[in-house]
N, C-alpha and C. Protein backbone atom coordinates (compact mmCIF):
# COMPACT_ATOMS: atom_id res chain seq x y z
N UNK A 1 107.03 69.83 98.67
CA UNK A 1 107.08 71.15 99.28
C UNK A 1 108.34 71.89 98.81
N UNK A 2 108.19 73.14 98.69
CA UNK A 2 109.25 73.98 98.01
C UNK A 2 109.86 73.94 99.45
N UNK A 3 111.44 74.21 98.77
CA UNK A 3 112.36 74.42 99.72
C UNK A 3 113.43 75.45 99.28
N UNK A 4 114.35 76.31 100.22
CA UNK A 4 115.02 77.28 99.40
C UNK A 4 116.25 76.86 97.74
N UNK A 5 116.88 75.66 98.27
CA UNK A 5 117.42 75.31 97.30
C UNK A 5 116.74 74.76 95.87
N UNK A 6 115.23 74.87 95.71
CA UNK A 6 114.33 74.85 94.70
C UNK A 6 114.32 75.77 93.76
N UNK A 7 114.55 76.85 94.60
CA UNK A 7 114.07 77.78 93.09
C UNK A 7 114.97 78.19 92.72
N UNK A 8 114.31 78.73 91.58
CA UNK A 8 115.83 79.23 90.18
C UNK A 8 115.83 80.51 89.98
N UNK A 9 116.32 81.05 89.66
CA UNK A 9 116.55 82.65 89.63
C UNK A 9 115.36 83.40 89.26
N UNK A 10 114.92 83.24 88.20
CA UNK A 10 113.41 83.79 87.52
C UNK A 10 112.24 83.55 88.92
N UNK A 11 112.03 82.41 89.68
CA UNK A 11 111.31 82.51 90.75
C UNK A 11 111.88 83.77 91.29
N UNK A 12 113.61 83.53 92.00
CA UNK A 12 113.59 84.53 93.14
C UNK A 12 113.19 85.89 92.89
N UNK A 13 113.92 86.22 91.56
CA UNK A 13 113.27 87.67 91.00
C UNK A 13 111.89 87.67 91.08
N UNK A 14 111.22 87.22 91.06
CA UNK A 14 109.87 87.37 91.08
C UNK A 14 109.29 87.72 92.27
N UNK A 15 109.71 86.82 93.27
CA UNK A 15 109.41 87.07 94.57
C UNK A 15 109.99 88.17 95.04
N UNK A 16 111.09 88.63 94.85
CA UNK A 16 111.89 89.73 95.02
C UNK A 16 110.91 91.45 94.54
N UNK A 17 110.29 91.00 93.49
CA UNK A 17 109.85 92.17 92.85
C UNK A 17 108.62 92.34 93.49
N UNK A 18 107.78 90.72 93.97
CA UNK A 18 106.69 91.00 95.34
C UNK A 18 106.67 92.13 95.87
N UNK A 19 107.92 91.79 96.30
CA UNK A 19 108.58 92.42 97.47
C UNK A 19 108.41 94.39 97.69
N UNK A 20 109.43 94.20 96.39
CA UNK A 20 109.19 95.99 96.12
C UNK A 20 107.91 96.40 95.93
N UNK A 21 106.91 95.93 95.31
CA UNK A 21 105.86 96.29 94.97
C UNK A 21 104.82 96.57 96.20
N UNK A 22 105.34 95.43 97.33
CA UNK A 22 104.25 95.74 98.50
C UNK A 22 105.11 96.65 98.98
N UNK A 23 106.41 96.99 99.24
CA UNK A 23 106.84 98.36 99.91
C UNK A 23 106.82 99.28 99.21
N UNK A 24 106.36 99.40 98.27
CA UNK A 24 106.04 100.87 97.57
C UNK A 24 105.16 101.03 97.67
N UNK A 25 103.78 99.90 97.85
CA UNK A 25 102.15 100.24 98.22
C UNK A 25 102.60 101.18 100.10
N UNK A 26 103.23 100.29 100.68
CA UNK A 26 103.29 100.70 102.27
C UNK A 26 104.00 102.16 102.49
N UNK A 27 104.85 102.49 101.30
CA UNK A 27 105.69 103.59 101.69
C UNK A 27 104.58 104.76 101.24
N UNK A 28 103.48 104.62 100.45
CA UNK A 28 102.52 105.34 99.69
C UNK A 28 101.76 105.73 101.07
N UNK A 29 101.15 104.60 101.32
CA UNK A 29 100.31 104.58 102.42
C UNK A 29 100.85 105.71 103.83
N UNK A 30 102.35 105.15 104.01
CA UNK A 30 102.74 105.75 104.93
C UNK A 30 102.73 107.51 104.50
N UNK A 31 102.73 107.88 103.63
CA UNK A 31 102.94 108.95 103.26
C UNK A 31 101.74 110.03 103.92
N UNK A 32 100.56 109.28 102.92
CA UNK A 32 99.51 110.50 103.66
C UNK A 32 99.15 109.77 104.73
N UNK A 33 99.60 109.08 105.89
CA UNK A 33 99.17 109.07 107.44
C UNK A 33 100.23 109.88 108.26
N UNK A 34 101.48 110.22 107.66
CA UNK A 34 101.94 111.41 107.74
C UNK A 34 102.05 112.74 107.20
N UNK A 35 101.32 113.02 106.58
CA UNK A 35 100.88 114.08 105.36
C UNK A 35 102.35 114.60 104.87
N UNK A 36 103.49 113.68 104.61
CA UNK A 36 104.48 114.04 103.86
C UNK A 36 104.84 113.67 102.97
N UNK A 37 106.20 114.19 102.57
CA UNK A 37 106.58 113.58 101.54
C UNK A 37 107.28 112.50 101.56
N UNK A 38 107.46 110.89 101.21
CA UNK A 38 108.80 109.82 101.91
C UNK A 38 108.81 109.57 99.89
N UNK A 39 110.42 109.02 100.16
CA UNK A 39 110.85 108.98 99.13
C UNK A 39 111.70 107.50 99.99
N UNK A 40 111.56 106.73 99.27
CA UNK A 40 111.91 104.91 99.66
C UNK A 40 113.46 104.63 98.52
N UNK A 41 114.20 104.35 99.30
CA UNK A 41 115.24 103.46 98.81
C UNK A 41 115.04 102.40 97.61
N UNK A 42 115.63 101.60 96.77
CA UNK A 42 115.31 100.76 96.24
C UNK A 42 115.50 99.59 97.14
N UNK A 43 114.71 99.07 97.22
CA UNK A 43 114.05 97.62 98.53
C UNK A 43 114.95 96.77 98.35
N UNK A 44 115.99 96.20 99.58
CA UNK A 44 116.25 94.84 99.50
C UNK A 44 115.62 93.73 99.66
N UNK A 45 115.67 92.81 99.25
CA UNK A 45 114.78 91.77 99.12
C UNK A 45 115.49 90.31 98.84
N UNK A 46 115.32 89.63 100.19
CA UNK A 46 115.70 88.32 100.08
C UNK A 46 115.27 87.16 100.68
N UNK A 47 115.09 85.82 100.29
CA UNK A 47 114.68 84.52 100.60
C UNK A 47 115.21 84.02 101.62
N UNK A 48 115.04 83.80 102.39
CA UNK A 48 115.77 82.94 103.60
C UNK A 48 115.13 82.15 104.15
N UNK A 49 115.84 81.23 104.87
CA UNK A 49 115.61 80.47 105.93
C UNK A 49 114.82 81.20 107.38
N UNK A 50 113.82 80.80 107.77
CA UNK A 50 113.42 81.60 109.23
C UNK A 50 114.07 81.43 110.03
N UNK A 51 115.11 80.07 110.04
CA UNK A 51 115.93 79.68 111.21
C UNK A 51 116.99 80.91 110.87
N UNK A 52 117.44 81.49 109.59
CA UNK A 52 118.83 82.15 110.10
C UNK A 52 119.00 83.58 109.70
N UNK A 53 117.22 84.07 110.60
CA UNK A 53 116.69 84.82 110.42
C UNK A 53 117.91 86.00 111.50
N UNK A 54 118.49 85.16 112.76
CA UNK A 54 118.76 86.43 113.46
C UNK A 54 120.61 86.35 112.86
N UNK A 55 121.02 85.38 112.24
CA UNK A 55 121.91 85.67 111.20
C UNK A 55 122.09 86.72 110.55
N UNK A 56 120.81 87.21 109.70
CA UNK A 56 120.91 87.79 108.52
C UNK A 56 121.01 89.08 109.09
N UNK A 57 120.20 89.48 110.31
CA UNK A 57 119.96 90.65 111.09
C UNK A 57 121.77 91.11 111.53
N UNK A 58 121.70 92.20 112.40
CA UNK A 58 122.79 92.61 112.84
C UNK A 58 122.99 91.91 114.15
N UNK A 59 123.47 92.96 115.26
CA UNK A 59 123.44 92.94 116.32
C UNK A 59 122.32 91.95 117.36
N UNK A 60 122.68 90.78 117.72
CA UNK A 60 121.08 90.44 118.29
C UNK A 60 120.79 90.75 119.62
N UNK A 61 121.83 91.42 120.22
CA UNK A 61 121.53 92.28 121.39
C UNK A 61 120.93 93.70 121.77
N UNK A 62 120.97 93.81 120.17
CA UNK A 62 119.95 95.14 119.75
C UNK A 62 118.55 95.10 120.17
N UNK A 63 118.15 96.68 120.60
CA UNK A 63 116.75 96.76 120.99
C UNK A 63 115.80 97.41 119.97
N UNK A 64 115.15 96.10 119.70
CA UNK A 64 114.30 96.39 118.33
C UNK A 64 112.17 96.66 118.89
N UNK A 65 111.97 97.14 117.84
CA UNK A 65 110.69 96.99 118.09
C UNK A 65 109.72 96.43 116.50
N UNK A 66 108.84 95.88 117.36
CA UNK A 66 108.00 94.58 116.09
C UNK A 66 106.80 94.87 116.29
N UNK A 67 106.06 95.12 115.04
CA UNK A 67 105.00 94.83 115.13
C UNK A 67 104.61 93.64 114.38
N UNK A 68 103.22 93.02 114.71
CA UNK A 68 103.37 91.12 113.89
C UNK A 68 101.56 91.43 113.76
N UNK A 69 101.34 90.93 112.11
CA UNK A 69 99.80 90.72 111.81
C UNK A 69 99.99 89.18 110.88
N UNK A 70 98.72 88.99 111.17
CA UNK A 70 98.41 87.64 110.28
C UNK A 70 97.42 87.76 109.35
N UNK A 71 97.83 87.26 107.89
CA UNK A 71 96.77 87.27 107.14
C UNK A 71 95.92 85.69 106.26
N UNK A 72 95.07 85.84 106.87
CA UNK A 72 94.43 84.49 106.55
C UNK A 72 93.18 85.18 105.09
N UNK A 73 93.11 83.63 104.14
CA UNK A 73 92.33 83.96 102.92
C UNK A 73 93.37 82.62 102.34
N UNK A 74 92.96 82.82 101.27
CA UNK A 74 93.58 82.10 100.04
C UNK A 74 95.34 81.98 100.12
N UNK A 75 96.01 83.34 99.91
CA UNK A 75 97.43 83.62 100.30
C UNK A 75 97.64 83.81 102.08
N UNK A 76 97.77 82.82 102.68
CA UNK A 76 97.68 82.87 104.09
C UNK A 76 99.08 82.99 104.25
N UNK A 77 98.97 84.03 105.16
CA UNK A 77 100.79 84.35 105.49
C UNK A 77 100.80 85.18 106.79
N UNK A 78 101.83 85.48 107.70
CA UNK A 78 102.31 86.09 108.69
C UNK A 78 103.30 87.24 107.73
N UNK A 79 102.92 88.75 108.55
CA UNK A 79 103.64 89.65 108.68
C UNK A 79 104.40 90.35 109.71
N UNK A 80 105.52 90.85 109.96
CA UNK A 80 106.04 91.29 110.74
C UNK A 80 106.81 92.94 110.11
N UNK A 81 106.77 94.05 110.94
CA UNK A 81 107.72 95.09 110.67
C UNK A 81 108.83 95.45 111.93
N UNK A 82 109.76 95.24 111.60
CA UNK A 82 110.77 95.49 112.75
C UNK A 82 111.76 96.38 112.32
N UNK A 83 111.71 97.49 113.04
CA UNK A 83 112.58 98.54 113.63
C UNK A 83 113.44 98.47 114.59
N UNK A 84 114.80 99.23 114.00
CA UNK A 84 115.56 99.95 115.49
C UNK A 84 114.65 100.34 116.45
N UNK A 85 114.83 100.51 117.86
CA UNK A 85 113.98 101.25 118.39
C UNK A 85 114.00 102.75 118.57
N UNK A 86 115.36 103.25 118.39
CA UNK A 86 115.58 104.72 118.02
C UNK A 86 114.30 105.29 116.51
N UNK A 87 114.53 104.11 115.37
CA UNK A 87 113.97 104.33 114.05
C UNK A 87 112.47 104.56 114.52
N UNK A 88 111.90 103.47 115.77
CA UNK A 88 110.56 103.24 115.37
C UNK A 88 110.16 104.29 116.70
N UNK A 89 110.59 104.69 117.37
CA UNK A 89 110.38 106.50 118.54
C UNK A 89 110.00 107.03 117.17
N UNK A 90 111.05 107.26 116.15
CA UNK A 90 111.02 109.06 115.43
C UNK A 90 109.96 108.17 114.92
N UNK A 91 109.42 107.50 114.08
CA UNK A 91 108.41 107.22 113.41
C UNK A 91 107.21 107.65 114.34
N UNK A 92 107.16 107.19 115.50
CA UNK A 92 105.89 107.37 116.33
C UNK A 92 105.76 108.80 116.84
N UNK A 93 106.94 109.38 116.50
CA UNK A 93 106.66 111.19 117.22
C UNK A 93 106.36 111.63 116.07
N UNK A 94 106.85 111.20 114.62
CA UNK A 94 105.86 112.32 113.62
C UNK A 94 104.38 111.85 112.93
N UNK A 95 104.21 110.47 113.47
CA UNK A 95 102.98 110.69 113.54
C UNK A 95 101.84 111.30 114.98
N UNK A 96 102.57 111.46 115.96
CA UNK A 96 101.66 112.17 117.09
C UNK A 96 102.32 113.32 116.54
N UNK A 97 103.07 114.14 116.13
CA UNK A 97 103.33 115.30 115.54
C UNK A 97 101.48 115.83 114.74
N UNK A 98 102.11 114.83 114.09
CA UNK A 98 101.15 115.09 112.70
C UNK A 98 99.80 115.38 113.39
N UNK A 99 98.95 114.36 114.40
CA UNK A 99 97.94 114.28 114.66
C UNK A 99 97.70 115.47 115.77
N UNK A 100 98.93 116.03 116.58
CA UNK A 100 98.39 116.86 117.65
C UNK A 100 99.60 118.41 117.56
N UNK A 101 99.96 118.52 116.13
CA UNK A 101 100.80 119.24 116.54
C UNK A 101 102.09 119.19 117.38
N UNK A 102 102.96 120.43 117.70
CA UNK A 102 103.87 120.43 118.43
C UNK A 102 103.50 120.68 120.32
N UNK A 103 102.47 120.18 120.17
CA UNK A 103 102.06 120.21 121.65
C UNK A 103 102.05 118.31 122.25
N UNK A 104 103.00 117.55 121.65
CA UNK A 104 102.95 116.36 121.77
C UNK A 104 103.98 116.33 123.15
N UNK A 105 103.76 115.99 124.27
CA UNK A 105 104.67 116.22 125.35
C UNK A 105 106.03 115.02 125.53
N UNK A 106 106.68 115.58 125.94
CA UNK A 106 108.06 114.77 125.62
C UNK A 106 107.94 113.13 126.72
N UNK A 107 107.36 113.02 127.71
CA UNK A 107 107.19 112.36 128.89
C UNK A 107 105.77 111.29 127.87
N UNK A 108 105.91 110.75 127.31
CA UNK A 108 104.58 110.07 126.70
C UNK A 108 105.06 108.34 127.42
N UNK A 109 103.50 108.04 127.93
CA UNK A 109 103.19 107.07 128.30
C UNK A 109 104.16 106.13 127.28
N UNK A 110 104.46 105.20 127.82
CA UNK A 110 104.91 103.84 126.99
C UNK A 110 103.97 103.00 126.29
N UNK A 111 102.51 103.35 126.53
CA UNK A 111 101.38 102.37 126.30
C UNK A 111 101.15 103.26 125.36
N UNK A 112 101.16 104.57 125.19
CA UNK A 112 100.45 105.54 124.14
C UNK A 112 101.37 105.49 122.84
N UNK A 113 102.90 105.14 123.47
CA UNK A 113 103.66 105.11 122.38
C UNK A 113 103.46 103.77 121.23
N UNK A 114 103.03 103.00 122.05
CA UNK A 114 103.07 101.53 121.46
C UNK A 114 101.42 101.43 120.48
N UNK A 115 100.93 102.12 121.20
CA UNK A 115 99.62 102.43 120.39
C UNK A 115 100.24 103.28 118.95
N UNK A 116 100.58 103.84 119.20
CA UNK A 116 101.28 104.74 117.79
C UNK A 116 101.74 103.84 116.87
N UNK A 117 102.76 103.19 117.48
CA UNK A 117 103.19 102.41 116.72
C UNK A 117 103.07 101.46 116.06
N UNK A 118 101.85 100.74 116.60
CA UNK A 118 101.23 99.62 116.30
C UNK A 118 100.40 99.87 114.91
N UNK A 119 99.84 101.15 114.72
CA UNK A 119 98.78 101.89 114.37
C UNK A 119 99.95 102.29 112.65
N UNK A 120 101.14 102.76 113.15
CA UNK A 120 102.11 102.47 111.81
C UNK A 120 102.14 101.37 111.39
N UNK A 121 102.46 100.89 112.41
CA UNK A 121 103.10 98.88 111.70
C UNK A 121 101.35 98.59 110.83
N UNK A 122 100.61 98.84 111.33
CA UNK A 122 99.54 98.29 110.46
C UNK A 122 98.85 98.76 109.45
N UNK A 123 99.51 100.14 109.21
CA UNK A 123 99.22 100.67 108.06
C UNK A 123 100.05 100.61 106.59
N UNK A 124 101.36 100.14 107.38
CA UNK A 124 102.65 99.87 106.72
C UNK A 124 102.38 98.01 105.97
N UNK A 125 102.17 97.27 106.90
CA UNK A 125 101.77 95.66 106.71
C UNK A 125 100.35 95.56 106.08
N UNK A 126 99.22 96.40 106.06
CA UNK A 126 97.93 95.83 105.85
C UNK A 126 98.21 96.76 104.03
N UNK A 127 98.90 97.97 104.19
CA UNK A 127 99.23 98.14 102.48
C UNK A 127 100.11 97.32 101.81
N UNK A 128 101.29 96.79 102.39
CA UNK A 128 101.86 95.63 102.05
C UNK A 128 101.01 94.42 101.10
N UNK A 129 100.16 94.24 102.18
CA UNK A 129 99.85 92.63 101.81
C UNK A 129 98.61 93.31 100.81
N UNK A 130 97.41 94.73 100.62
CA UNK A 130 96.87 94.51 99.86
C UNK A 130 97.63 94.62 98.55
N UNK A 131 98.95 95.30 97.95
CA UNK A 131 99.42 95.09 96.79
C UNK A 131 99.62 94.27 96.40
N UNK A 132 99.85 93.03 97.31
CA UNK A 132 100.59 91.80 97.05
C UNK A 132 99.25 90.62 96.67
N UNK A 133 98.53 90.98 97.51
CA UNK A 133 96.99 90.13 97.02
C UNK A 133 96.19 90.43 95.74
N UNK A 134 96.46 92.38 95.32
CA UNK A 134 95.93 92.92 94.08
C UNK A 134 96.61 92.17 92.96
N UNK A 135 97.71 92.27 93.30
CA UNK A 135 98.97 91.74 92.47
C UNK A 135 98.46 90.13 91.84
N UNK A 136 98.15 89.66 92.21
CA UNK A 136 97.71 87.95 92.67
C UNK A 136 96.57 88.00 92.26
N UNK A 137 95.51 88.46 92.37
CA UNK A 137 93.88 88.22 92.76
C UNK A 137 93.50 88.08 93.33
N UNK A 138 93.68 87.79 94.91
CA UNK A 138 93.18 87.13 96.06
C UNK A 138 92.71 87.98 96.70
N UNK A 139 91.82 87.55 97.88
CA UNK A 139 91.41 88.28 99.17
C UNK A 139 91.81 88.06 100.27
N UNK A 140 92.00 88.52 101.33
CA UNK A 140 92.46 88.46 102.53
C UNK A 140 91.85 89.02 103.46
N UNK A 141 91.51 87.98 105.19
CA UNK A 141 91.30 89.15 106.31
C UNK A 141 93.00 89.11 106.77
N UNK A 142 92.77 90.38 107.56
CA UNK A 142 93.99 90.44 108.62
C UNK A 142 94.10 90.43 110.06
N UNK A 143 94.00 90.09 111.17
CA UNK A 143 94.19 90.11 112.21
C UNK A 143 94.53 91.47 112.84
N UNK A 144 94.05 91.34 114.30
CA UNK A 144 94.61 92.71 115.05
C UNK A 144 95.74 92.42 115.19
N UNK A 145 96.81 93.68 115.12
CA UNK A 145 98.23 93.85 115.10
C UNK A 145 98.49 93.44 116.30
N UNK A 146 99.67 92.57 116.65
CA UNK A 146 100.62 92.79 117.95
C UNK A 146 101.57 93.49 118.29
N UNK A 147 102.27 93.82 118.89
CA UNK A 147 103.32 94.70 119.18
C UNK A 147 104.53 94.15 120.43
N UNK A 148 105.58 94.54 120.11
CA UNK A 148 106.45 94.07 121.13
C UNK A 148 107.53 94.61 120.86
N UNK A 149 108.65 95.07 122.11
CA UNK A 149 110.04 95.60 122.40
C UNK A 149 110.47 94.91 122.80
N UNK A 150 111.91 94.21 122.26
CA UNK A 150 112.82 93.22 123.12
C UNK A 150 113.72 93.30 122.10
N UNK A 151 115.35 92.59 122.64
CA UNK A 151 116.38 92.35 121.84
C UNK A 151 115.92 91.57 120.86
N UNK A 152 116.68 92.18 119.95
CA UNK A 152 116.48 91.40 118.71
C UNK A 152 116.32 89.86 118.73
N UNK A 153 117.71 89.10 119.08
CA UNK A 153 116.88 87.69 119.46
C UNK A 153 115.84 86.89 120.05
N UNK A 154 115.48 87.61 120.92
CA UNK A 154 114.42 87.36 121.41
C UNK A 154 113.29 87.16 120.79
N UNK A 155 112.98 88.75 119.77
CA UNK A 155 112.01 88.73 119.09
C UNK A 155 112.19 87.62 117.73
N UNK A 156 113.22 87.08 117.38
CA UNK A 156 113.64 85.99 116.61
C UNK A 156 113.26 84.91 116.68
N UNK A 157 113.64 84.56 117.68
CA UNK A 157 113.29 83.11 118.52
C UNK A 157 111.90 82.84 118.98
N UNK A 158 111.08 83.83 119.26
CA UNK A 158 109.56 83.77 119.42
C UNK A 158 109.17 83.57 117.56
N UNK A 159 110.12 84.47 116.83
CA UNK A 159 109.02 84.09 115.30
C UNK A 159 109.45 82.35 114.99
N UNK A 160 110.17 82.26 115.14
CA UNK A 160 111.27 81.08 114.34
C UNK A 160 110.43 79.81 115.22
N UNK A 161 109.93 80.31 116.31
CA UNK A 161 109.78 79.05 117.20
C UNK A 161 107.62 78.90 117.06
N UNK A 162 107.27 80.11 116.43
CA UNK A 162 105.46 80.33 116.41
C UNK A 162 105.35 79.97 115.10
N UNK A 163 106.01 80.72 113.80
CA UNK A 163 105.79 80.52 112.43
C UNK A 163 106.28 79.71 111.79
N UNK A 164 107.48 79.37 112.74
CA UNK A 164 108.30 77.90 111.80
C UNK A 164 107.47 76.60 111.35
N UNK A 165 106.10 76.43 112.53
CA UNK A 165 105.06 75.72 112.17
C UNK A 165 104.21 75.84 111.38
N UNK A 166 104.05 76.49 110.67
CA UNK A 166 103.50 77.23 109.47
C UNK A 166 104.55 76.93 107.94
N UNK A 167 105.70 77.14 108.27
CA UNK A 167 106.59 77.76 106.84
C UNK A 167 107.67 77.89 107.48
N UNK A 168 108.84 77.49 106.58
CA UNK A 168 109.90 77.46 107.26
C UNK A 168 111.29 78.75 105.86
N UNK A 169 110.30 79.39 105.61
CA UNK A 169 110.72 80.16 104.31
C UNK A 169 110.23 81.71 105.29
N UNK A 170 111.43 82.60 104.94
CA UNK A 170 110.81 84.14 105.46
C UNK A 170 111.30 85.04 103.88
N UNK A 171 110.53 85.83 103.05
CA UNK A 171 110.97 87.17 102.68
C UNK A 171 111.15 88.45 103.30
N UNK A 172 112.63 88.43 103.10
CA UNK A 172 113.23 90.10 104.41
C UNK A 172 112.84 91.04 103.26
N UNK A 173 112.45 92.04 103.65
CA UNK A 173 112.57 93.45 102.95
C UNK A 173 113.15 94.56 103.71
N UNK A 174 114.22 95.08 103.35
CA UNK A 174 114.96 96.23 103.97
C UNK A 174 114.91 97.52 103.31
N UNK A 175 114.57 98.27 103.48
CA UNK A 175 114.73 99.45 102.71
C UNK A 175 114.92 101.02 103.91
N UNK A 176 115.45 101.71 103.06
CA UNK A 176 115.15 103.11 104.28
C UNK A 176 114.12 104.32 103.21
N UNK A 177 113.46 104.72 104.52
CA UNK A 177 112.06 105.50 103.71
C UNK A 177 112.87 106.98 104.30
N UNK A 178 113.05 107.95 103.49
CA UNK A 178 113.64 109.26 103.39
C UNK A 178 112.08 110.00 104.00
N UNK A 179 111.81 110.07 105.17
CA UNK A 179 110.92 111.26 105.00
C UNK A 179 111.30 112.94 105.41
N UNK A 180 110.50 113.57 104.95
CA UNK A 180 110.44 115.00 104.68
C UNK A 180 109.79 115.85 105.75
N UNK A 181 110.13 116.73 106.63
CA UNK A 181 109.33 116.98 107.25
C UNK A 181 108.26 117.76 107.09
N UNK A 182 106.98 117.88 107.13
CA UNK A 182 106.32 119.19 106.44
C UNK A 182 106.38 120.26 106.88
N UNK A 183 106.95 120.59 108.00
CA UNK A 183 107.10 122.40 108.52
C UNK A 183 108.99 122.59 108.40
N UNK A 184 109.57 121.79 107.64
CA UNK A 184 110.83 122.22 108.16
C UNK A 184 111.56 121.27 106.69
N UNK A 185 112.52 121.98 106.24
CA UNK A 185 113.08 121.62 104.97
C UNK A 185 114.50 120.94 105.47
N UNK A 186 114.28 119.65 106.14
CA UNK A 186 115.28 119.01 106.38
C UNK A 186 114.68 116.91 106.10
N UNK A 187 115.62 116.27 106.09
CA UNK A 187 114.93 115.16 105.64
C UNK A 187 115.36 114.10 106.92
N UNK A 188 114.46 113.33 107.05
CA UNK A 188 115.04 111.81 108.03
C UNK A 188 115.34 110.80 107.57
N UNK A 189 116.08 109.92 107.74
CA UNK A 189 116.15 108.82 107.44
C UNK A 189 115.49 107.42 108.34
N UNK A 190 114.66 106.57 107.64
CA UNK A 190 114.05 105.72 108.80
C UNK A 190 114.56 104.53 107.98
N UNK A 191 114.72 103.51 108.65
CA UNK A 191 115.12 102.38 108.41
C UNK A 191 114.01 100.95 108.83
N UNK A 192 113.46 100.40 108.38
CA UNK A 192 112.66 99.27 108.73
C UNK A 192 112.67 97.91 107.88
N UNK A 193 112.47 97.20 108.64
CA UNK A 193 112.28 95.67 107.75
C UNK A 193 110.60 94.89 107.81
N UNK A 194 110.47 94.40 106.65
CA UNK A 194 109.55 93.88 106.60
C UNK A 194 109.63 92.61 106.16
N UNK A 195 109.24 91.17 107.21
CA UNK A 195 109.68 89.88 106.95
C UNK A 195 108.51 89.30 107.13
N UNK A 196 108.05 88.87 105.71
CA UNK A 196 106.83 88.15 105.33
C UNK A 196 107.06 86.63 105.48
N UNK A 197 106.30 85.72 105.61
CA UNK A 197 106.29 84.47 106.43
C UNK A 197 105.18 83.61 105.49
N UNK A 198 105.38 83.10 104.47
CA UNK A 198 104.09 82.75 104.16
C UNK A 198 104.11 81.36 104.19
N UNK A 199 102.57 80.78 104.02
CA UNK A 199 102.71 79.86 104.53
C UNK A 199 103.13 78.57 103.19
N UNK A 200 103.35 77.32 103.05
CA UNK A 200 104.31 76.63 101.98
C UNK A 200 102.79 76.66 101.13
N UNK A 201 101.85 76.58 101.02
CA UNK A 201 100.76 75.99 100.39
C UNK A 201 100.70 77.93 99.51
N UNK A 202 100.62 78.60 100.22
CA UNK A 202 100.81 80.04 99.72
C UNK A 202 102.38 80.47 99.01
N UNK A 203 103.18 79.66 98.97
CA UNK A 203 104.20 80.23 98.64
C UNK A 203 104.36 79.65 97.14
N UNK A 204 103.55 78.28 96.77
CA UNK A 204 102.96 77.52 95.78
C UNK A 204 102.20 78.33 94.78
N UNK A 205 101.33 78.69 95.49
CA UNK A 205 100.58 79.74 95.13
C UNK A 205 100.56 81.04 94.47
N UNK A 206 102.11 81.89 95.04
CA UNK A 206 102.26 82.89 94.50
C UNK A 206 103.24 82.51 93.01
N UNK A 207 103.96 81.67 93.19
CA UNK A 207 104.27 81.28 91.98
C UNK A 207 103.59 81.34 90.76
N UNK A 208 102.63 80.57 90.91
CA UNK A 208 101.89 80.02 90.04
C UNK A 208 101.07 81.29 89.41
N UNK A 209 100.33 81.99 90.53
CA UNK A 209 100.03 83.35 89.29
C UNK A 209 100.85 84.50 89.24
N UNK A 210 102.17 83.94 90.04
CA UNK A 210 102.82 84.93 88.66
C UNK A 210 103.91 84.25 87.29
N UNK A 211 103.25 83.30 87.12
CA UNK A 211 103.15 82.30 86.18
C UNK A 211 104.96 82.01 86.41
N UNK A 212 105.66 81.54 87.39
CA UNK A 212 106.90 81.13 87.08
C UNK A 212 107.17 79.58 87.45
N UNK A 213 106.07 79.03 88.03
CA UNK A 213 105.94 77.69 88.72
C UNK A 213 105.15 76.32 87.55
């Protein structure tokens, strides 16, 4: 079984470039479900341990929000997108922007918000993983999205302690997506991570067709 001290640089780059490639499918995607313009950072991208997952993070008393899908097929893997929770509000008001106009009322249910959001996270994760499967050859189903608000550790310790049985390997992706607003010539900055989980028999796998294994 691969382990992090296994691979050699030409792997990590590889996996690394995964990486960008599914957040440039997701930042695409995200684009027209907000009918704007986002312009994406160049992606960080790194290998880690799941255990020192809330390490790598900031603050773990921070209040984050997660959304979590699973993708089963050939490349079987767990996805997760986690936001600030300030980051992942503005994300969810310009898409109820988008969908209802400026008649979106400031007092919004907590359940309606999480619906929003969920509804990003899975448009953001399900374009993810199809670049990454196009990329590959494979097929994949995906699971209905979950969703959850809690301090950052928290939400840590639930992945580290559900997926660690699976794979004990996470790819972080960090990047910030610049979006544009379409009625107003000013820009946002959103910040999100995307920490792919795959499983060791899949992580074998991606190697191999992208011929570095």
């Amino acid at each position: 079984m691969l382990d992090l001290s296994s691979f050699n640089n030409l792997q990590l780059d590889a996996i690394r470039e995964v990486g960008n490639i599914g957040t440039g499918n997701a930042a695409t995607a995200l684009s027209k479900l907000l009918a704007c313009m986002i312009d994406m950072d160049v992606p960080r991208a790194d290998l880690v341990s799941i255990y020192s997952l809330s390490e790598y993070y900031g603050d773990p008393d921070s209040v984050v929000a997660a959304v979590f899908v699973r993708s089963f097929g050939e490349f079987g893997c767990s996805l997760i997108f986690i936001q600030e929770e300030e980051d992942a509000d503005l994300m969810v008001n310009l898409l109820l922007k988008q969908q209802f106009g400026d008649s979106v009322p400031t007092d919004l249910d907590p359940e309606m918000k999480d619906s929003a959001l969920t509804e990003v996270g899975n448009i953001i994760l399900s374009s993810f993983l199809n670049a990454v499967n196009m990329l590959i050859g494979t097929q994949h189903q995906i699971s209905v999205p979950g969703v959850a608000r809690d301090m950052l550790a928290s939400i840590l310790d639930v992945v580290a302690s559900i997926f660690g049985q699976m794979g004990d390997m996470a790819l972080v992706i960090n990047t910030q997506l610049r979006v544009g607003a379409s009625s107003q010539n000013e820009e946002r900055v959103i910040s999100g991570n995307i920490v792919m989980l795959p499983d060791p028999d899949a992580l074998e796998l991606l190697l191999r067709k992208l011929q570095v294994l």
